[in-house]
C-alpha atoms as a PDB file:
ATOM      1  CA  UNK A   1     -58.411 -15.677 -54.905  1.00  0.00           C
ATOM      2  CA  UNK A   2     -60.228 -18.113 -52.339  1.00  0.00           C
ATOM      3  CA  UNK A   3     -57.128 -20.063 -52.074  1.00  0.00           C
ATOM      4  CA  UNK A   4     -55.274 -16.496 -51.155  1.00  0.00           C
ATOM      5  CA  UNK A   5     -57.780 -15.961 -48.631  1.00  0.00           C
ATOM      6  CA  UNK A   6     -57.696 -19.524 -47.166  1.00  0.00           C
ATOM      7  CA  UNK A   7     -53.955 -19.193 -46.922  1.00  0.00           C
ATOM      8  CA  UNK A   8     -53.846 -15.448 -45.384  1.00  0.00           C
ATOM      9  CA  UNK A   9     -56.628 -16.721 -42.393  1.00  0.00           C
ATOM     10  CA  UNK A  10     -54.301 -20.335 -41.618  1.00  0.00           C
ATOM     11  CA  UNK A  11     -51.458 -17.788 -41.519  1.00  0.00           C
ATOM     12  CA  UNK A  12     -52.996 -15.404 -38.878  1.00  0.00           C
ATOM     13  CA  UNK A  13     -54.380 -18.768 -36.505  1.00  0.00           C
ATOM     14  CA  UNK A  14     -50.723 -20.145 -36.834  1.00  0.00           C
ATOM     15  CA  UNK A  15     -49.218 -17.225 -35.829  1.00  0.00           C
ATOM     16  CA  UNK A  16     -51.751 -16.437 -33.126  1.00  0.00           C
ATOM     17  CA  UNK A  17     -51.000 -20.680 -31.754  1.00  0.00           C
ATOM     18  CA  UNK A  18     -47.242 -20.071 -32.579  1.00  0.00           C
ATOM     19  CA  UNK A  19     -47.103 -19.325 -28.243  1.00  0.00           C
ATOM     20  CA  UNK A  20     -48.727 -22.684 -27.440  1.00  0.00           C
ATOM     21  CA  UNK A  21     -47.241 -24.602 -29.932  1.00  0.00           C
ATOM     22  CA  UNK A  22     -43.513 -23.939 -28.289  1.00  0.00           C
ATOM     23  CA  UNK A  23     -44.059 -24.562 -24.820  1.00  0.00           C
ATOM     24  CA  UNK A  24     -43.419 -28.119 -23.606  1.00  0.00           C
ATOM     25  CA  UNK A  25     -44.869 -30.215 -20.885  1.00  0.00           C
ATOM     26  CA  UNK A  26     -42.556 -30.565 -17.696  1.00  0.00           C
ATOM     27  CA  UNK A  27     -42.242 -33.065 -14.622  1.00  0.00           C
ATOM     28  CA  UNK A  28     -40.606 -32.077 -11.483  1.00  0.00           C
ATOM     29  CA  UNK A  29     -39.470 -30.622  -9.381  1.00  0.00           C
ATOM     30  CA  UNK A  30     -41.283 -32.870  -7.129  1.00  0.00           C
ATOM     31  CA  UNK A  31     -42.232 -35.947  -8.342  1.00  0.00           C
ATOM     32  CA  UNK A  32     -40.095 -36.540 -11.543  1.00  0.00           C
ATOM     33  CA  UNK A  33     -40.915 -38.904 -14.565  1.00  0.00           C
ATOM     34  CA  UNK A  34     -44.303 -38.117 -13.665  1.00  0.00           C
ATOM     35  CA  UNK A  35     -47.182 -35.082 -13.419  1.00  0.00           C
ATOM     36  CA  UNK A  36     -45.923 -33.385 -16.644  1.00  0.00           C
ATOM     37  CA  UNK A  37     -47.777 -29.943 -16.442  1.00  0.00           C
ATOM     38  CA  UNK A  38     -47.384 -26.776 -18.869  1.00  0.00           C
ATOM     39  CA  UNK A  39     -46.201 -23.592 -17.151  1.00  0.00           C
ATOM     40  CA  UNK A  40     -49.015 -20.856 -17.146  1.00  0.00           C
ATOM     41  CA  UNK A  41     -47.569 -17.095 -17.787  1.00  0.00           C
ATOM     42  CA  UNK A  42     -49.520 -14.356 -16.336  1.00  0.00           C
ATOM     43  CA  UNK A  43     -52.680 -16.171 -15.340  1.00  0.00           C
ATOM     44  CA  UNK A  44     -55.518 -13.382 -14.773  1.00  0.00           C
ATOM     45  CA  UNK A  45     -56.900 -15.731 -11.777  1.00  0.00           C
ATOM     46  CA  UNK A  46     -53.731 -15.865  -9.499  1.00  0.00           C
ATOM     47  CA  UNK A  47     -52.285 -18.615  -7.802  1.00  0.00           C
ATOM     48  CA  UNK A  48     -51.864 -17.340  -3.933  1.00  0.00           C
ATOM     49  CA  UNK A  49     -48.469 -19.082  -2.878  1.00  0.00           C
ATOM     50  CA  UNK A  50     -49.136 -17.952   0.757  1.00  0.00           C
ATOM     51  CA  UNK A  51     -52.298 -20.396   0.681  1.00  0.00           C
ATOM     52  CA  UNK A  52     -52.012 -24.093   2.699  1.00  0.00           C
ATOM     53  CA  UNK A  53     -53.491 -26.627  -0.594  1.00  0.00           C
ATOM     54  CA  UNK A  54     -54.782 -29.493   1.024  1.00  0.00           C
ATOM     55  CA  UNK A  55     -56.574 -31.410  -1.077  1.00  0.00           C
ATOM     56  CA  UNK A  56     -57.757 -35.396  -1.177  1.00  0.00           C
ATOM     57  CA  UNK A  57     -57.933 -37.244  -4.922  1.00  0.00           C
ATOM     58  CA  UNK A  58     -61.163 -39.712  -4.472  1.00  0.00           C
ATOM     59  CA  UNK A  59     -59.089 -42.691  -6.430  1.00  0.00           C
ATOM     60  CA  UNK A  60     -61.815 -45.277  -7.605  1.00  0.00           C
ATOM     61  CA  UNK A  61     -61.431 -45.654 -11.236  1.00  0.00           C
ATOM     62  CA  UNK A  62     -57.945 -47.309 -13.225  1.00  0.00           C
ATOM     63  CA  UNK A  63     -57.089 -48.261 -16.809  1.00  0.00           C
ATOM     64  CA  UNK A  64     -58.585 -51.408 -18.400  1.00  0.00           C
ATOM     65  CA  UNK A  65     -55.162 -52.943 -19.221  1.00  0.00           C
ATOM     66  CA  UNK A  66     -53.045 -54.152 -16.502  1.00  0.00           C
ATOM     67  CA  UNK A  67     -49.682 -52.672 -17.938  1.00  0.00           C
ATOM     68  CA  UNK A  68     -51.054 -48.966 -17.672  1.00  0.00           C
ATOM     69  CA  UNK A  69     -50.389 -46.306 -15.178  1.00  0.00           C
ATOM     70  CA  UNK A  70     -53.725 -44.925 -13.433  1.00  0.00           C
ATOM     71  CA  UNK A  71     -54.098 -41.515 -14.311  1.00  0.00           C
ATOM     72  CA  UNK A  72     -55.941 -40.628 -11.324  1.00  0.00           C
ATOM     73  CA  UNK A  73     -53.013 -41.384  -9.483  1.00  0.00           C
ATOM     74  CA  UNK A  74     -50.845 -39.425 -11.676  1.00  0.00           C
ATOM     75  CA  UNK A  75     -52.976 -36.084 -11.143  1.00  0.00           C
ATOM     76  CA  UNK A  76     -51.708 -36.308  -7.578  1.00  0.00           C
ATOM     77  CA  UNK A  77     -47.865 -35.768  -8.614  1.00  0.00           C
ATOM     78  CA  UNK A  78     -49.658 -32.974 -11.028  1.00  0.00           C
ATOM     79  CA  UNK A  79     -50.884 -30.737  -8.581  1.00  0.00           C
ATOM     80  CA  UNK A  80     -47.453 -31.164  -6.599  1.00  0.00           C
ATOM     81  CA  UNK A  81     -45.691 -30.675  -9.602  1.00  0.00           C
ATOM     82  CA  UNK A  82     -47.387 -27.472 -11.151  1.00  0.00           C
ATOM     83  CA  UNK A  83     -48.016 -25.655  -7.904  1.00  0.00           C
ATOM     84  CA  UNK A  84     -44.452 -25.659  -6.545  1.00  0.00           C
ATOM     85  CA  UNK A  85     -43.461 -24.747 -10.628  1.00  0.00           C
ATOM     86  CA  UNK A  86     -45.860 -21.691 -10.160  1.00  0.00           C
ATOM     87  CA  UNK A  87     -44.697 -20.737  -6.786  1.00  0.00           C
ATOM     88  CA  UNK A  88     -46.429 -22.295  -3.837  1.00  0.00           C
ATOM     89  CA  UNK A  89     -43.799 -23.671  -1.416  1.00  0.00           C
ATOM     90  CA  UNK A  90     -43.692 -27.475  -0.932  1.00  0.00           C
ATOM     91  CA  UNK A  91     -44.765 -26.968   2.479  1.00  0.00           C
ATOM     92  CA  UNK A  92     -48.203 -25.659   1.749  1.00  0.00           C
ATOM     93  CA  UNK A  93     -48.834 -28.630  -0.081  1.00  0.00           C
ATOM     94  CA  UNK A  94     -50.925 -31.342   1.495  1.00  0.00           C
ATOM     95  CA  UNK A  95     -52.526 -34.607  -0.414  1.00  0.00           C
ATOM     96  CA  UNK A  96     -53.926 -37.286   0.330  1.00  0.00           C
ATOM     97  CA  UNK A  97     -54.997 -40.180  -1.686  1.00  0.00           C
ATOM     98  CA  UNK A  98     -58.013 -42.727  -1.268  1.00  0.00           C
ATOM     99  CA  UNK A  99     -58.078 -45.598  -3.007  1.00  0.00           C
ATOM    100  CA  UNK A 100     -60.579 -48.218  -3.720  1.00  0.00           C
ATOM    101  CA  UNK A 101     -62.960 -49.868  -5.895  1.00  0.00           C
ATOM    102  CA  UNK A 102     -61.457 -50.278  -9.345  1.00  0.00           C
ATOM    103  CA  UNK A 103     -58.340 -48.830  -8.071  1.00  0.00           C
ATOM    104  CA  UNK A 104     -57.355 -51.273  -5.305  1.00  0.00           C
ATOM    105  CA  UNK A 105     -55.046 -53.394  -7.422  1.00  0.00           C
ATOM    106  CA  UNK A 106     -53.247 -50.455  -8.237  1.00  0.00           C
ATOM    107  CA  UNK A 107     -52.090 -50.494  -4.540  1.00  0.00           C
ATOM    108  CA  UNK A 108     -50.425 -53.758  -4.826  1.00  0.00           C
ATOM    109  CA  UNK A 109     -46.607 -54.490  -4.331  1.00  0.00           C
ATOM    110  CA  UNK A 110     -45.097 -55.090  -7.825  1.00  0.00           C
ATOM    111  CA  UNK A 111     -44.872 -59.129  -6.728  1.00  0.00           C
ATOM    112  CA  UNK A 112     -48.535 -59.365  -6.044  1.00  0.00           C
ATOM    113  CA  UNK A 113     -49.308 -57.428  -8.933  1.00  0.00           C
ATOM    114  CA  UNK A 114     -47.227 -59.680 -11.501  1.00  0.00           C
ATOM    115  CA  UNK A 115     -48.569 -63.101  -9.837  1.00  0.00           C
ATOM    116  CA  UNK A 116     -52.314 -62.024 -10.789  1.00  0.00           C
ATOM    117  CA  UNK A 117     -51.568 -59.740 -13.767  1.00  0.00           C
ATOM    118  CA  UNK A 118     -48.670 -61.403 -15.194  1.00  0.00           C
ATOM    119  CA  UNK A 119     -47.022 -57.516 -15.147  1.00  0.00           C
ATOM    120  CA  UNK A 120     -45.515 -55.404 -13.382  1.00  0.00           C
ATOM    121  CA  UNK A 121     -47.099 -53.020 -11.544  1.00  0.00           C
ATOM    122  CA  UNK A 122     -47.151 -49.709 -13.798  1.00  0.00           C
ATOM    123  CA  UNK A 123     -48.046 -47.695 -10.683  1.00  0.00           C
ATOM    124  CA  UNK A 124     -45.845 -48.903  -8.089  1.00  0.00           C
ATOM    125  CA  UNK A 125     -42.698 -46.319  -9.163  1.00  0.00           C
ATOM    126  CA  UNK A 126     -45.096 -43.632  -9.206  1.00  0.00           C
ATOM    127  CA  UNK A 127     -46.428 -43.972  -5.702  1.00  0.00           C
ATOM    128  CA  UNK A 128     -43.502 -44.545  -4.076  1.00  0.00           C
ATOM    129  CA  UNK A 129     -42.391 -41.293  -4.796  1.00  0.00           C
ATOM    130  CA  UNK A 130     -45.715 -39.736  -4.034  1.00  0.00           C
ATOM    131  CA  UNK A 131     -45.428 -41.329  -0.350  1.00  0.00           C
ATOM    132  CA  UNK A 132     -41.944 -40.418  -0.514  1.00  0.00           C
ATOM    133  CA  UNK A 133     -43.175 -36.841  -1.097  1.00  0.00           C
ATOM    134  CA  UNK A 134     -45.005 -36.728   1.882  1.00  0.00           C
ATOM    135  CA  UNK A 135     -48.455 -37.820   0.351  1.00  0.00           C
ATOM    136  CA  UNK A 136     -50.976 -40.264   2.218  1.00  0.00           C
ATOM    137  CA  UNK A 137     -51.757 -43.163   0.385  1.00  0.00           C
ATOM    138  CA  UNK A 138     -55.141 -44.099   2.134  1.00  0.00           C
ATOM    139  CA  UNK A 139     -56.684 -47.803   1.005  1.00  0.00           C
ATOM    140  CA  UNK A 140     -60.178 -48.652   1.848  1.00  0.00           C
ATOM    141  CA  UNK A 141     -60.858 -51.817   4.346  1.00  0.00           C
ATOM    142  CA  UNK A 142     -63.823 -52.206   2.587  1.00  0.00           C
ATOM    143  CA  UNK A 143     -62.537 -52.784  -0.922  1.00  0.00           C
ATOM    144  CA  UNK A 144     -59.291 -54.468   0.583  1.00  0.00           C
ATOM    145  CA  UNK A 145     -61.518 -57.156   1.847  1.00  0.00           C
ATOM    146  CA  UNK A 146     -64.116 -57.528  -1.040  1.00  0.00           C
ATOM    147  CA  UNK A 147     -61.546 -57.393  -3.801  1.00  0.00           C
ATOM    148  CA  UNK A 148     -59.218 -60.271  -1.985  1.00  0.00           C
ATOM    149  CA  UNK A 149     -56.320 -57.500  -1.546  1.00  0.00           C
ATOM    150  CA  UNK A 150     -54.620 -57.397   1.924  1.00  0.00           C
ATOM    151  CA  UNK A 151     -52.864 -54.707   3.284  1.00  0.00           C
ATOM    152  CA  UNK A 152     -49.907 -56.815   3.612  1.00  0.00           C
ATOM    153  CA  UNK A 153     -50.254 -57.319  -0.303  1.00  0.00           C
ATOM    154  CA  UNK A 154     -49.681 -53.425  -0.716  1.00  0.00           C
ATOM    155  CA  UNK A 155     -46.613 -51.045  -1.192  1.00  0.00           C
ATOM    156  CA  UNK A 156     -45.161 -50.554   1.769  1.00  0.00           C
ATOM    157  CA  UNK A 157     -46.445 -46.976   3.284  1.00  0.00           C
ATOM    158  CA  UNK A 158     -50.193 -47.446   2.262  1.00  0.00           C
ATOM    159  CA  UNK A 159     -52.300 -46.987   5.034  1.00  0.00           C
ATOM    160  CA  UNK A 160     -55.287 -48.623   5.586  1.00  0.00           C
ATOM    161  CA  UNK A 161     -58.894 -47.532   6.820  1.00  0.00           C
ATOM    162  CA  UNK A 162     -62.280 -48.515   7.747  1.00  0.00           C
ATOM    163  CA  UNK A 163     -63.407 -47.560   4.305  1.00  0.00           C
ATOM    164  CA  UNK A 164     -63.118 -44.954   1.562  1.00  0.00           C
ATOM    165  CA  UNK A 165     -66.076 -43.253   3.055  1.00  0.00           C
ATOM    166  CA  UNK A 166     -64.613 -42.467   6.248  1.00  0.00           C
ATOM    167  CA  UNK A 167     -61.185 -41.603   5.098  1.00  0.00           C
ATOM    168  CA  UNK A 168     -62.894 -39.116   2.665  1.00  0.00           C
ATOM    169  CA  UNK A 169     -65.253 -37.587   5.722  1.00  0.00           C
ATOM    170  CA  UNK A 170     -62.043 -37.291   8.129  1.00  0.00           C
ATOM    171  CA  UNK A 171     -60.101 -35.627   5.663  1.00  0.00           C
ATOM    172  CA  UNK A 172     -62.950 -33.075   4.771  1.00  0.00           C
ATOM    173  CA  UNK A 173     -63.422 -32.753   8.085  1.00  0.00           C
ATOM    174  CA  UNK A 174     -59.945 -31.931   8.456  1.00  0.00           C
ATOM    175  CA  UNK A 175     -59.389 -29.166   5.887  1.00  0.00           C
ATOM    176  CA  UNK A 176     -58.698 -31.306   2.821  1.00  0.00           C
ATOM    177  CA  UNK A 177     -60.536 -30.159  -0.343  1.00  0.00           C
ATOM    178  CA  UNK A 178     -62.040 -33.126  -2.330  1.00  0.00           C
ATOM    179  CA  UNK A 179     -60.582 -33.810  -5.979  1.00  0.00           C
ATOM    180  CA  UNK A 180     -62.517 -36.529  -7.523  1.00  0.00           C
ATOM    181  CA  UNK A 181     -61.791 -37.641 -11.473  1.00  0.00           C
END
């Protein structure tokens, strides 16, 4: 009888899961390989595809191991990825990265990164196609200095500020929403 009962209630939560458990996790359209995102049917708080998303990811943190991709970085080519899947245009989408701290030898140019890590750098792929995208890559003078990393060392297209501080202030300043992980 118990066993009866235990099978009955795993039968109703299996079949009430059976939805989640079929839908996948997608890349693309805009940054592919990367941002996997699940589609959201009929969300009861709507996503307004008429709205500019501009939006700044405060990047200071990165994976222990040297061969890892920085998930911070990644949620960037998320939010392109799963707004422009649910709608929004491309050209309502604004982001900006800035990057120090931790993070800085993410920024470096795959030879840099293999001379002092003895790897390739996991990231590099990724943000290329995020500046390709249109994003702003934004590395901190402050943390480029104290962490031995000149802008030279960095994939082409990273920009470089005063600090991380003022890039973040600017950006507020200009409209940009503040994402920090």
């Amino acid at each position: 009888m118990l066993k009866t009962i235990f099978f009955s209630l795993f039968s109703i939560l299996l079949l009430g899961f059976t939805p989640l458990l079929s839908q996948t996790k997608e890349s693309g359209p805009i940054i592919t390989g990367y941002g996997e995102v699940w589609r959201i049917k009929n969300p009861d708080f709507k996503t307004n595809p008429a709205k500019e998303y501009k939006v700044v990811f405060d990047v200071m943190n990165t994976s222990e191991s040297p061969d890892k991709l920085n998930r911070s970085i990644e949620t960037a080519a998320r939010f392109l990825n799963m707004h422009v899947q649910s709608g929004v245009p491309y050209s309502n989408l604004k982001v900006a990265l800035v990057v120090h701290n931790k993070a800085s030898k993410d920024l470096l140019k795959n030879s840099e990164y293999r001379s002092r890590y003895n790897t390739d750098n996991p990231n590099e792929e990724l943000l290329q196609k995020l500046l390709d995208a249109g994003a702003e890559v934004i590395f901190c003078g402050q943390s480029s200095i104290s962490r031995n990393i000149p802008i030279s060392d960095t994939i082409d297209g990273v920009e470089l500020a005063l600090s991380a501080m003022t890039a973040l202030i600017q950006l507020q300043d200009d409209g940009f929403q503040l994402i920090k992980f």
